[in-house]
N, C-alpha and C. Protein backbone atom coordinates (compact mmCIF):
# COMPACT_ATOMS: atom_id res chain seq x y z
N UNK A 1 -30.31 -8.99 -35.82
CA UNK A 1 -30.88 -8.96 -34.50
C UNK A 1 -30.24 -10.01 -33.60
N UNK A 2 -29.95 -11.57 -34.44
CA UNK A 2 -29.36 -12.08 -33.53
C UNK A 2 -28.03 -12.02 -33.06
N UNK A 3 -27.42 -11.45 -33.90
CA UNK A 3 -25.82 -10.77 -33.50
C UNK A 3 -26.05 -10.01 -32.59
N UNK A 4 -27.23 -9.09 -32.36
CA UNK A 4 -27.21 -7.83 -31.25
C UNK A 4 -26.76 -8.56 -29.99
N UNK A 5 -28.40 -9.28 -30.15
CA UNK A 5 -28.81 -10.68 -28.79
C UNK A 5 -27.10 -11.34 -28.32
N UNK A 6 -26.71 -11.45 -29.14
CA UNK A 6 -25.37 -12.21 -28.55
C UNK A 6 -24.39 -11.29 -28.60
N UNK A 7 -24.58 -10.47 -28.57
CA UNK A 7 -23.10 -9.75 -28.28
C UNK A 7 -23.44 -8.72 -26.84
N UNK A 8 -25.00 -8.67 -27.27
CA UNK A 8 -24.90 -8.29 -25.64
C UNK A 8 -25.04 -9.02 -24.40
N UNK A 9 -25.56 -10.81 -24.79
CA UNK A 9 -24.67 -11.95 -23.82
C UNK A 9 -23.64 -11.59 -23.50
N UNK A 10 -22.97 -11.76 -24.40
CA UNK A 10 -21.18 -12.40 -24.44
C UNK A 10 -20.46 -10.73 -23.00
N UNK A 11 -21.25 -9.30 -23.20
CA UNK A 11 -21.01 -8.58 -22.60
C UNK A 11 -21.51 -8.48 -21.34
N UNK A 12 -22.70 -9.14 -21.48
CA UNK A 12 -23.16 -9.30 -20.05
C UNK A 12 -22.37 -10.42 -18.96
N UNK A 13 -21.81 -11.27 -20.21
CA UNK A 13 -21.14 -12.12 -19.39
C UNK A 13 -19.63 -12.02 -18.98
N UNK A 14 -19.62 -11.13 -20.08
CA UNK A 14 -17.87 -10.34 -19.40
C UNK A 14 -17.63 -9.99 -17.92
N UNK A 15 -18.86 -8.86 -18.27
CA UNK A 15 -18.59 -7.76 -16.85
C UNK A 15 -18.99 -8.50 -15.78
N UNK A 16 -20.05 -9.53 -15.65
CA UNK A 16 -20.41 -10.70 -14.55
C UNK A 16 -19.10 -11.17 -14.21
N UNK A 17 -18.22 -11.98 -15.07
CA UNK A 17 -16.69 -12.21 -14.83
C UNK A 17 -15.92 -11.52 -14.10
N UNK A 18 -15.98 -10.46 -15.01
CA UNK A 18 -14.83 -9.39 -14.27
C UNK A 18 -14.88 -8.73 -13.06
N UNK A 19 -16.10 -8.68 -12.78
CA UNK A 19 -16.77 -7.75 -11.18
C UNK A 19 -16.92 -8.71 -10.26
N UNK A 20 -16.55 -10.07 -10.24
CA UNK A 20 -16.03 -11.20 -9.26
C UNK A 20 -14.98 -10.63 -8.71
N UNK A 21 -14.04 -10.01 -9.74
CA UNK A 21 -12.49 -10.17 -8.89
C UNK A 21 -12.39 -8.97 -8.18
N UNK A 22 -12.86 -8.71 -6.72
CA UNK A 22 -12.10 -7.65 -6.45
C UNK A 22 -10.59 -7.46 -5.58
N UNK A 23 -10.85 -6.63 -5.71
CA UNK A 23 -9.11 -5.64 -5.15
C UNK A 23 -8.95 -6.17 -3.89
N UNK A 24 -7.58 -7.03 -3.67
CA UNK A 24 -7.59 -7.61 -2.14
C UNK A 24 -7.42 -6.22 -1.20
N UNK A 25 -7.78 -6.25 -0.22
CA UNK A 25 -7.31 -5.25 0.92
C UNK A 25 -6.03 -4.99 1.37
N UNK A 26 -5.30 -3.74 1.31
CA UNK A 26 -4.17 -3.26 1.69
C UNK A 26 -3.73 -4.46 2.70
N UNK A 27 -4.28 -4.33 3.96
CA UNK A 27 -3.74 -5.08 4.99
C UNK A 27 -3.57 -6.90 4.42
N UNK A 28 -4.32 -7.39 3.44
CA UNK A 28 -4.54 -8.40 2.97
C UNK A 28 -2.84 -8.71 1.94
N UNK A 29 -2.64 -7.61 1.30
CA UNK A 29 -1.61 -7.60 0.71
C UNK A 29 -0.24 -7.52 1.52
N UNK A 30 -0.65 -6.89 2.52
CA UNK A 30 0.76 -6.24 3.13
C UNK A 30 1.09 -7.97 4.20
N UNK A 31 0.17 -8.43 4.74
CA UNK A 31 0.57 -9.71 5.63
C UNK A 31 1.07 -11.03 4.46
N UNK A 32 0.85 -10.94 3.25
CA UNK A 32 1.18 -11.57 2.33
C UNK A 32 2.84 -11.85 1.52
N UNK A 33 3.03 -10.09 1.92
CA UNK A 33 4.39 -9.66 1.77
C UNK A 33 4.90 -9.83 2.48
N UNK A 34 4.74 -9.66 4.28
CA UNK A 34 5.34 -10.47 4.87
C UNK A 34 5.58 -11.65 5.22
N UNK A 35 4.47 -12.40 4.58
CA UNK A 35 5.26 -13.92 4.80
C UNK A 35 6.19 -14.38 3.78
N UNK A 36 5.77 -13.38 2.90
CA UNK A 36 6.86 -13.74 1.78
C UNK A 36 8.25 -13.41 1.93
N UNK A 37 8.72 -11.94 3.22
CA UNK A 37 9.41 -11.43 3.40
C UNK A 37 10.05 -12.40 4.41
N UNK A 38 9.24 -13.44 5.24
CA UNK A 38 9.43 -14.41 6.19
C UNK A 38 9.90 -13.70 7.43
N UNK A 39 8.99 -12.62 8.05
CA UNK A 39 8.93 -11.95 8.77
C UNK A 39 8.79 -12.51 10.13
N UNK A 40 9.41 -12.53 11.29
CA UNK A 40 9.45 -13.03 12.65
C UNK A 40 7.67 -12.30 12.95
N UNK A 41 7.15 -12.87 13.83
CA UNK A 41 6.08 -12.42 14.92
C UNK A 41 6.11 -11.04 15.32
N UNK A 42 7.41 -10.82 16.19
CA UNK A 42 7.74 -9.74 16.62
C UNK A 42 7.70 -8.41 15.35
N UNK A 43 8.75 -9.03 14.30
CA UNK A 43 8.74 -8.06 13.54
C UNK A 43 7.65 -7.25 12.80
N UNK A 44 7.35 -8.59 12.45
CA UNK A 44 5.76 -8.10 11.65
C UNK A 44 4.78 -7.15 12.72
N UNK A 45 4.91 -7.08 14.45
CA UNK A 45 4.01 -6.36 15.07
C UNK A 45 4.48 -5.02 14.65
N UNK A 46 5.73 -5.02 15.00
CA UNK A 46 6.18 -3.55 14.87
C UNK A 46 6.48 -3.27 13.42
N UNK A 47 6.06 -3.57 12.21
CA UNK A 47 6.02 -2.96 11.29
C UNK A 47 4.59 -2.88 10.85
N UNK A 48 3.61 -3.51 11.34
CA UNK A 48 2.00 -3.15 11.67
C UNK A 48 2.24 -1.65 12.33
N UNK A 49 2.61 -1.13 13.57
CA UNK A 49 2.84 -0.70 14.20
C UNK A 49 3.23 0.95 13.42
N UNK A 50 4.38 0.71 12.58
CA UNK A 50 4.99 1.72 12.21
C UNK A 50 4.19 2.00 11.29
N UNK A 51 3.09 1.45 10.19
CA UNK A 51 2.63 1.14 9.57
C UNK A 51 1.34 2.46 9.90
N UNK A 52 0.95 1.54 10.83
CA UNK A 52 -0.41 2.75 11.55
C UNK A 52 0.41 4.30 12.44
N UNK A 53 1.47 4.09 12.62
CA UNK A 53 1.86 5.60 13.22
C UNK A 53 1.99 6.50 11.26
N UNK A 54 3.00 5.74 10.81
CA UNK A 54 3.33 6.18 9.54
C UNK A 54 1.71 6.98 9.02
N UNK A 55 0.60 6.26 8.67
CA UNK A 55 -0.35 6.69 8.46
C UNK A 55 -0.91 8.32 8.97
N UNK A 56 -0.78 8.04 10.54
CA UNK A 56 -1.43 9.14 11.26
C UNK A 56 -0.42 10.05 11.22
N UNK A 57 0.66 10.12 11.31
CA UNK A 57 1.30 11.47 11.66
C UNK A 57 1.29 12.13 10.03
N UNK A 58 1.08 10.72 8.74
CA UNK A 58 1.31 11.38 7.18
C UNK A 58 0.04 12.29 7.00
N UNK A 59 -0.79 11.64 7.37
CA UNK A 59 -2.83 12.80 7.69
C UNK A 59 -2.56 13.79 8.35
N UNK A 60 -1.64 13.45 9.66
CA UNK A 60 -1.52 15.09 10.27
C UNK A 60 -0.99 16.02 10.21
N UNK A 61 0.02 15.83 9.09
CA UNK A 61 0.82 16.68 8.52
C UNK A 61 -0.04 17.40 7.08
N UNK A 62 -0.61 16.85 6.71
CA UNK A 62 -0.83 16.86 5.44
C UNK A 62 -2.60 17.87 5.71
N UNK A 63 -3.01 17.70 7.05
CA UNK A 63 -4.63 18.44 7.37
C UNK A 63 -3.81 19.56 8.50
N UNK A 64 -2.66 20.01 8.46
CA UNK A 64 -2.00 20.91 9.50
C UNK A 64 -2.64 22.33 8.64
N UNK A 65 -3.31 22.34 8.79
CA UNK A 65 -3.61 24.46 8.22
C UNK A 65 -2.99 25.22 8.77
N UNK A 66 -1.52 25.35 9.30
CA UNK A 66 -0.98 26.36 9.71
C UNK A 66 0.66 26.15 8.87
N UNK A 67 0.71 25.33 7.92
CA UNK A 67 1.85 25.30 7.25
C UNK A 67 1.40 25.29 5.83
N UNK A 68 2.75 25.93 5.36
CA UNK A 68 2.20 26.47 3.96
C UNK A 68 2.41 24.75 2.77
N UNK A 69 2.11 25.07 1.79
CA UNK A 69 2.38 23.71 0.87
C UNK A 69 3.97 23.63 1.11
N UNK A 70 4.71 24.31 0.77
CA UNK A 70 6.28 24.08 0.37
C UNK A 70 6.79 23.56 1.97
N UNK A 71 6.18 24.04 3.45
CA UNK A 71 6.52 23.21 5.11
C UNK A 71 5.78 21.96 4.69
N UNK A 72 4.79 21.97 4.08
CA UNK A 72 3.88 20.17 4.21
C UNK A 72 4.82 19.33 3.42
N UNK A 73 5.72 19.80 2.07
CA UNK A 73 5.84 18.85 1.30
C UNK A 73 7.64 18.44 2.74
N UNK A 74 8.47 19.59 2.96
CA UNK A 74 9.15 19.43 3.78
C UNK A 74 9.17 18.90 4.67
N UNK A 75 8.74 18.59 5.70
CA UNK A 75 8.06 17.66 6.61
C UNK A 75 7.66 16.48 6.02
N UNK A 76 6.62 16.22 5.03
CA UNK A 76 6.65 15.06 4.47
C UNK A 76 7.84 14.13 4.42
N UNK A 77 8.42 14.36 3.94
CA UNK A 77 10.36 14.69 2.95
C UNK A 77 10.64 13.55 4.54
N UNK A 78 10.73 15.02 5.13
CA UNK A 78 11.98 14.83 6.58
C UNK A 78 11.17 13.62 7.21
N UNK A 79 9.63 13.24 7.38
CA UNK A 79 9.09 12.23 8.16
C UNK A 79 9.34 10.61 7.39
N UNK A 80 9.49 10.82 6.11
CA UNK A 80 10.09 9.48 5.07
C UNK A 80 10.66 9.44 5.57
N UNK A 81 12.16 9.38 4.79
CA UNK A 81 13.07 9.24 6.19
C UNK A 81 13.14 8.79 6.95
N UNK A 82 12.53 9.57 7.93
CA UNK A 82 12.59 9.38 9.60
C UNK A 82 11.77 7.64 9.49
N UNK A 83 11.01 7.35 8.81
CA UNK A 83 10.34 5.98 8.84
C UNK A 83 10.93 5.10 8.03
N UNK A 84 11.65 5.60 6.76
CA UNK A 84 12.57 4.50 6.36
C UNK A 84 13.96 4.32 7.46
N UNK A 85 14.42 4.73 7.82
CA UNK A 85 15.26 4.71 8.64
C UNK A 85 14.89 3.24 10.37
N UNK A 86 13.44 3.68 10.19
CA UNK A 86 12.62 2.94 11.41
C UNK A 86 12.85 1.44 10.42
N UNK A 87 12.27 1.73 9.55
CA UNK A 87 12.10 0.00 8.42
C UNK A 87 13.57 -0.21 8.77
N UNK A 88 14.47 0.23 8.50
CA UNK A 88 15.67 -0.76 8.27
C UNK A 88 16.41 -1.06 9.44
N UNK A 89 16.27 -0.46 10.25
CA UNK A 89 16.10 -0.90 11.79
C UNK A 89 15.61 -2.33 11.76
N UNK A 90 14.08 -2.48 11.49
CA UNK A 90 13.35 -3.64 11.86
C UNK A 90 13.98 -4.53 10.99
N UNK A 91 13.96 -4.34 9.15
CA UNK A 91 14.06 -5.41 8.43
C UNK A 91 15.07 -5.79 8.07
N UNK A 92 15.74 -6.93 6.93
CA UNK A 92 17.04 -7.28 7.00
C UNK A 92 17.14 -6.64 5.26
N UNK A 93 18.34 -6.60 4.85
CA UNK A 93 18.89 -6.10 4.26
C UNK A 93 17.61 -6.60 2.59
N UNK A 94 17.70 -7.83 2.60
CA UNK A 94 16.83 -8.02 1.77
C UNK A 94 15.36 -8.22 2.24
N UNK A 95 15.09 -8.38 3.37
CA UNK A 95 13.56 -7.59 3.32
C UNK A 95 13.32 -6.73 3.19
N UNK A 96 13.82 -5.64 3.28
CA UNK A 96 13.84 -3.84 3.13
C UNK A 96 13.39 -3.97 1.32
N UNK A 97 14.44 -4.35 0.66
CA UNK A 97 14.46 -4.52 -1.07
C UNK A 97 13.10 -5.14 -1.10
N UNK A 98 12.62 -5.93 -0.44
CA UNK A 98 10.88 -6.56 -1.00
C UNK A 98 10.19 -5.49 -0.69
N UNK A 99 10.44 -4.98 0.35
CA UNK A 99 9.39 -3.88 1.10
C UNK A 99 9.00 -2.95 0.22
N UNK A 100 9.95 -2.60 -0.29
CA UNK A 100 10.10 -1.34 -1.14
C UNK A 100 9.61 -1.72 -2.48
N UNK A 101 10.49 -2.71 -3.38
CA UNK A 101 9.57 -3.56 -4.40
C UNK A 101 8.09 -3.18 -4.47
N UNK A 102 7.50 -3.82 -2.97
CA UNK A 102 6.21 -4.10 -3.05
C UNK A 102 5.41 -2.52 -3.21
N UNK A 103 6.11 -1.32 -2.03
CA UNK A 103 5.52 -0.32 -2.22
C UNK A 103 5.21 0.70 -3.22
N UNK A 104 6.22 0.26 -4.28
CA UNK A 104 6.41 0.88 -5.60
C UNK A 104 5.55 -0.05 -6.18
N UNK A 105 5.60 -0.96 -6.51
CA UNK A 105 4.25 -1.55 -7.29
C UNK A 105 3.10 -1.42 -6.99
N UNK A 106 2.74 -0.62 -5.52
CA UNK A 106 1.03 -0.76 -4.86
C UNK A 106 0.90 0.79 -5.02
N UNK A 107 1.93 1.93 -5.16
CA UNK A 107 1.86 3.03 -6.00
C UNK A 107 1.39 2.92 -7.41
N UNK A 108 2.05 2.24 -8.20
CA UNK A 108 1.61 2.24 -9.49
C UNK A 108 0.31 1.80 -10.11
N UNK A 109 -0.62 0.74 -9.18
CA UNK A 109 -1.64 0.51 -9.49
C UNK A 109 -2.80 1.45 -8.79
């Protein structure tokens, strides 16, 4: 009985632990990367910027009910692109490489 008693401490006191840490916020992560990226003022607006267009036009493509799956994934396709192309505009050769770094790792989790 007293093994029960303490093992369901020791679990109560896990998950108390563990449910402290939560998940920083996208935007929390992404201003983080840019200072790490050592991003100018300017730059960082307009990649906020591209950031929130990137978003809305990826929803409006993606809630368009008049294109079939195989035009949504196409368009998808062609609007990457069109926004990586915007990133490397803004960033420098090795901020682009963090950028990307970072976005592949915030995919995987």
């Amino acid at each position: 009985m007293k093994k029960i008693i303490l093992l369901f401490r020791l679990m109560l006191i896990s998950s108390l632990s563990f449910g402290q840490n939560k998940p920083k916020s996208m935007k929390i992560l992404r201003d983080s990367i840019f200072t790490v990226m050592k991003l100018s003022n300017e730059n960082r607006l307009k990649m906020h910027e591209l950031i929130a267009e990137n978003g809305k036009t990826q929803k409006a493509i993606k809630e368009d009910a008049t294109l079939t799956e195989e035009q949504r994934k196409e368009k998808l396709q062609a609007w990457k692109k069109d926004i990586t192309a915007e990133e490397r505009k803004i960033l420098t050769t090795e901020q682009f490489e963090i950028w990307r770094d970072f976005g592949k790792s915030s995919k995987q989790k």
